[in-house]
C-alpha atoms as a PDB file:
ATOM      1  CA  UNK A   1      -1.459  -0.606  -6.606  1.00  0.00           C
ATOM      2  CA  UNK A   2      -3.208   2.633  -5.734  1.00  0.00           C
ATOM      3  CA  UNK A   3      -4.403   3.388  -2.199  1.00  0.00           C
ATOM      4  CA  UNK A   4      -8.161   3.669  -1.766  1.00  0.00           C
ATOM      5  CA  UNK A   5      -9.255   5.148   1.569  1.00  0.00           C
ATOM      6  CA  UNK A   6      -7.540   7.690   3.586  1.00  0.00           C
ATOM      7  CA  UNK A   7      -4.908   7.415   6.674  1.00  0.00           C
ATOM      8  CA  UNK A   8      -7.527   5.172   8.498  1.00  0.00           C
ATOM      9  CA  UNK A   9      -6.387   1.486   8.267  1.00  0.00           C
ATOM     10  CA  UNK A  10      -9.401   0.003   9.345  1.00  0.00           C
ATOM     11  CA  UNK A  11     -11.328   1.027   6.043  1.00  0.00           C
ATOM     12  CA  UNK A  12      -8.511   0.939   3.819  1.00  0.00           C
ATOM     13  CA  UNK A  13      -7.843  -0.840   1.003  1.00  0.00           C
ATOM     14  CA  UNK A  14      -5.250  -1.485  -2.186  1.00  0.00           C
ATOM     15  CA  UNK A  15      -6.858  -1.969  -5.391  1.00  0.00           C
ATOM     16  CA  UNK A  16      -5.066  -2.591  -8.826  1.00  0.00           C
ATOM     17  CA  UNK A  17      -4.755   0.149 -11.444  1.00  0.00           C
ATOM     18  CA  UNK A  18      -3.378  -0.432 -14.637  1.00  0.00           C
ATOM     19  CA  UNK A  19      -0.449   0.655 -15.089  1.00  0.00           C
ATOM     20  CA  UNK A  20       0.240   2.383 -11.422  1.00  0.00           C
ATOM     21  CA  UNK A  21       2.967  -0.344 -10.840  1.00  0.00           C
ATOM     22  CA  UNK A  22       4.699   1.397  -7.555  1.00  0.00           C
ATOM     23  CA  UNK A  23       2.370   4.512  -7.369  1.00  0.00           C
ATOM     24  CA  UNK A  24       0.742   4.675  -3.892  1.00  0.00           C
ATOM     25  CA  UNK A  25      -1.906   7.802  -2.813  1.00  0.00           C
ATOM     26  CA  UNK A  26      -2.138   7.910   0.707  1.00  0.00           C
ATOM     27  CA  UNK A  27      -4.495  10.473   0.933  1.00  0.00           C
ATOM     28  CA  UNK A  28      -8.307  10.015   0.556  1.00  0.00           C
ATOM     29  CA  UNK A  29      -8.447  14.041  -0.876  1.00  0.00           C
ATOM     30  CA  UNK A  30      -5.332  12.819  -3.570  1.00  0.00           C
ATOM     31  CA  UNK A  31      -6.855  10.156  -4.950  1.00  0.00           C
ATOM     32  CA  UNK A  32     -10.220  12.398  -5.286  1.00  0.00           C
ATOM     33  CA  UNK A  33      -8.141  14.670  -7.298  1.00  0.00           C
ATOM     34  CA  UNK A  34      -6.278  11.859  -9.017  1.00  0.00           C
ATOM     35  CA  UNK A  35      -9.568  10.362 -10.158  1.00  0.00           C
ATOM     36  CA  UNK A  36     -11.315  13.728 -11.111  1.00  0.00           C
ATOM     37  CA  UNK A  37      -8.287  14.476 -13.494  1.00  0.00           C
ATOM     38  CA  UNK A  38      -8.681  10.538 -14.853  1.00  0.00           C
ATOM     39  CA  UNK A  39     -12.174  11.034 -15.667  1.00  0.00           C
ATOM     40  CA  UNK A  40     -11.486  14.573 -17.748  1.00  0.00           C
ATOM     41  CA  UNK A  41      -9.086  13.355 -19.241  1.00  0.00           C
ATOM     42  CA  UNK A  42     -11.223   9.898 -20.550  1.00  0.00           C
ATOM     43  CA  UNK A  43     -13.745  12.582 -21.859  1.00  0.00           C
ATOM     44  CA  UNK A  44     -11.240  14.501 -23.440  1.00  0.00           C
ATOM     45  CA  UNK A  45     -10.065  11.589 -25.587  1.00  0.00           C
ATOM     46  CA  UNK A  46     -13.334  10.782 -26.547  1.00  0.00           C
ATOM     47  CA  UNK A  47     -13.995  14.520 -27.580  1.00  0.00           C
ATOM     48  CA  UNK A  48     -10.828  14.857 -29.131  1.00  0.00           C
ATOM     49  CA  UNK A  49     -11.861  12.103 -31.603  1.00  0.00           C
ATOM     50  CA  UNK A  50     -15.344  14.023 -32.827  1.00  0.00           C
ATOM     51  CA  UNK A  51     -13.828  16.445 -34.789  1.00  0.00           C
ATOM     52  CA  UNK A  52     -13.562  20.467 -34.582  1.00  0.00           C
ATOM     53  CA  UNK A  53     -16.930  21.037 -33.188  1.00  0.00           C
ATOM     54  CA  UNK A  54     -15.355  19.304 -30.144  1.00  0.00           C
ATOM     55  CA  UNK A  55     -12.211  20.733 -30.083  1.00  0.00           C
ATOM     56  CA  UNK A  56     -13.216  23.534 -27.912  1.00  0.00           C
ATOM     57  CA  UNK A  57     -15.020  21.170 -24.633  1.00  0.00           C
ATOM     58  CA  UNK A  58     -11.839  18.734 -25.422  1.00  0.00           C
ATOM     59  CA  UNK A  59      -9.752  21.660 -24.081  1.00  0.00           C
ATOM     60  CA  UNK A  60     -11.618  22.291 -21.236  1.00  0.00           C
ATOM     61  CA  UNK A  61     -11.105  18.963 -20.605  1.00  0.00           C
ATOM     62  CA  UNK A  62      -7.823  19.256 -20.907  1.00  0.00           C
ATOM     63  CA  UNK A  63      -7.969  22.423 -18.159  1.00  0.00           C
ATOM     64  CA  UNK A  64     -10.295  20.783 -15.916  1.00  0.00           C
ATOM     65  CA  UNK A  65      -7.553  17.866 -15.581  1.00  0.00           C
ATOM     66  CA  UNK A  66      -4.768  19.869 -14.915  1.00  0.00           C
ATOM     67  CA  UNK A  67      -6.306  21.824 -12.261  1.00  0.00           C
ATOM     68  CA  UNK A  68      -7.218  18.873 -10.522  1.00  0.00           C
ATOM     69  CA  UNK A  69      -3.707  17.681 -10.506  1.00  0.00           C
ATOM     70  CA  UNK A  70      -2.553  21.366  -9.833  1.00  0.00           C
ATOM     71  CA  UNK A  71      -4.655  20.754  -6.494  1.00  0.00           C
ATOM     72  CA  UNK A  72      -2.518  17.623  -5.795  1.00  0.00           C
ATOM     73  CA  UNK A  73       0.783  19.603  -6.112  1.00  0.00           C
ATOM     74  CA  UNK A  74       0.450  22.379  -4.449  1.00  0.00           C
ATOM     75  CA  UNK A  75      -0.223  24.749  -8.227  1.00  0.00           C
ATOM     76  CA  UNK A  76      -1.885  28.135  -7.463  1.00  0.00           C
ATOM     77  CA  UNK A  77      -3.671  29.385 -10.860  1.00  0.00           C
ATOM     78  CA  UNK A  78      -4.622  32.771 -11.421  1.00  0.00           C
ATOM     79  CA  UNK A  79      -8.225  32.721 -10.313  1.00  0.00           C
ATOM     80  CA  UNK A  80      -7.124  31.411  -6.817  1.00  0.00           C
ATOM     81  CA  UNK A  81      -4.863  34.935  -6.665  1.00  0.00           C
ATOM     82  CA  UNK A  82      -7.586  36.917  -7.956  1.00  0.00           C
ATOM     83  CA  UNK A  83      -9.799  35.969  -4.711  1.00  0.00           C
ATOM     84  CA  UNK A  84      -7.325  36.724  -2.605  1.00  0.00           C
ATOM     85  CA  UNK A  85      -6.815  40.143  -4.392  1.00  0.00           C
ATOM     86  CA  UNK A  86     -10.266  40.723  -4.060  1.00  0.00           C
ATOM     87  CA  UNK A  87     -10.838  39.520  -1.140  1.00  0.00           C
ATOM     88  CA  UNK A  88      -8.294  40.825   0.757  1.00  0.00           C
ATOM     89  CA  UNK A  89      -7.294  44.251  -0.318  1.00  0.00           C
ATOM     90  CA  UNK A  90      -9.764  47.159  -1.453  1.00  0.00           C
ATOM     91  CA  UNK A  91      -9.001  47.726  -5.162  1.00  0.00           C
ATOM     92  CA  UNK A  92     -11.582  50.140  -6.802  1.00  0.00           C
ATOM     93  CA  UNK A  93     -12.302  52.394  -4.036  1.00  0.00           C
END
């Protein structure tokens, strides 16, 4: 059963995803994330089958659904420290 909703009981609800036997998101962003990553990956399967001249969106796919789960976990990639390096400190000058 996955959660659907956020920490609010009154609009919250379980529904049933194949196999997710046990796996409960509590949090409305989460399962945002969760689903996001689903979805890339779906289309990356799909690319994945269409030979080479696919090969290259399949693996952004394949990015795309990491980083959302990255967001989940608490990952920082390199573009996030770029912006802060950019952002925060005066490189260039």
């Amino acid at each position: 059963m996955v959660f659907n909703g956020d920490n609010d009981s009154s609009n919250s609800a379980l529904l049933p995803v194949e196999g997710t036997e046990g796996a409960v998101i509590t949090r409305a962003r989460h399962r945002h994330h969760v689903e996001a990553a689903s979805e890339a990956l779906s289309r990356f399967n799909t690319l994945s089958g269409q030979g080479c001249m696919a090969l290259d969106m399949a693996a952004e796919e394949l990015r795309l659904a990491a980083s959302e789960l990255g967001r989940v976990t608490g990952a920082i990639d390199v573009e996030n420290i770029l912006d802060v390096l950019f952002a925060d400190f005066c490189i260039g000058k």
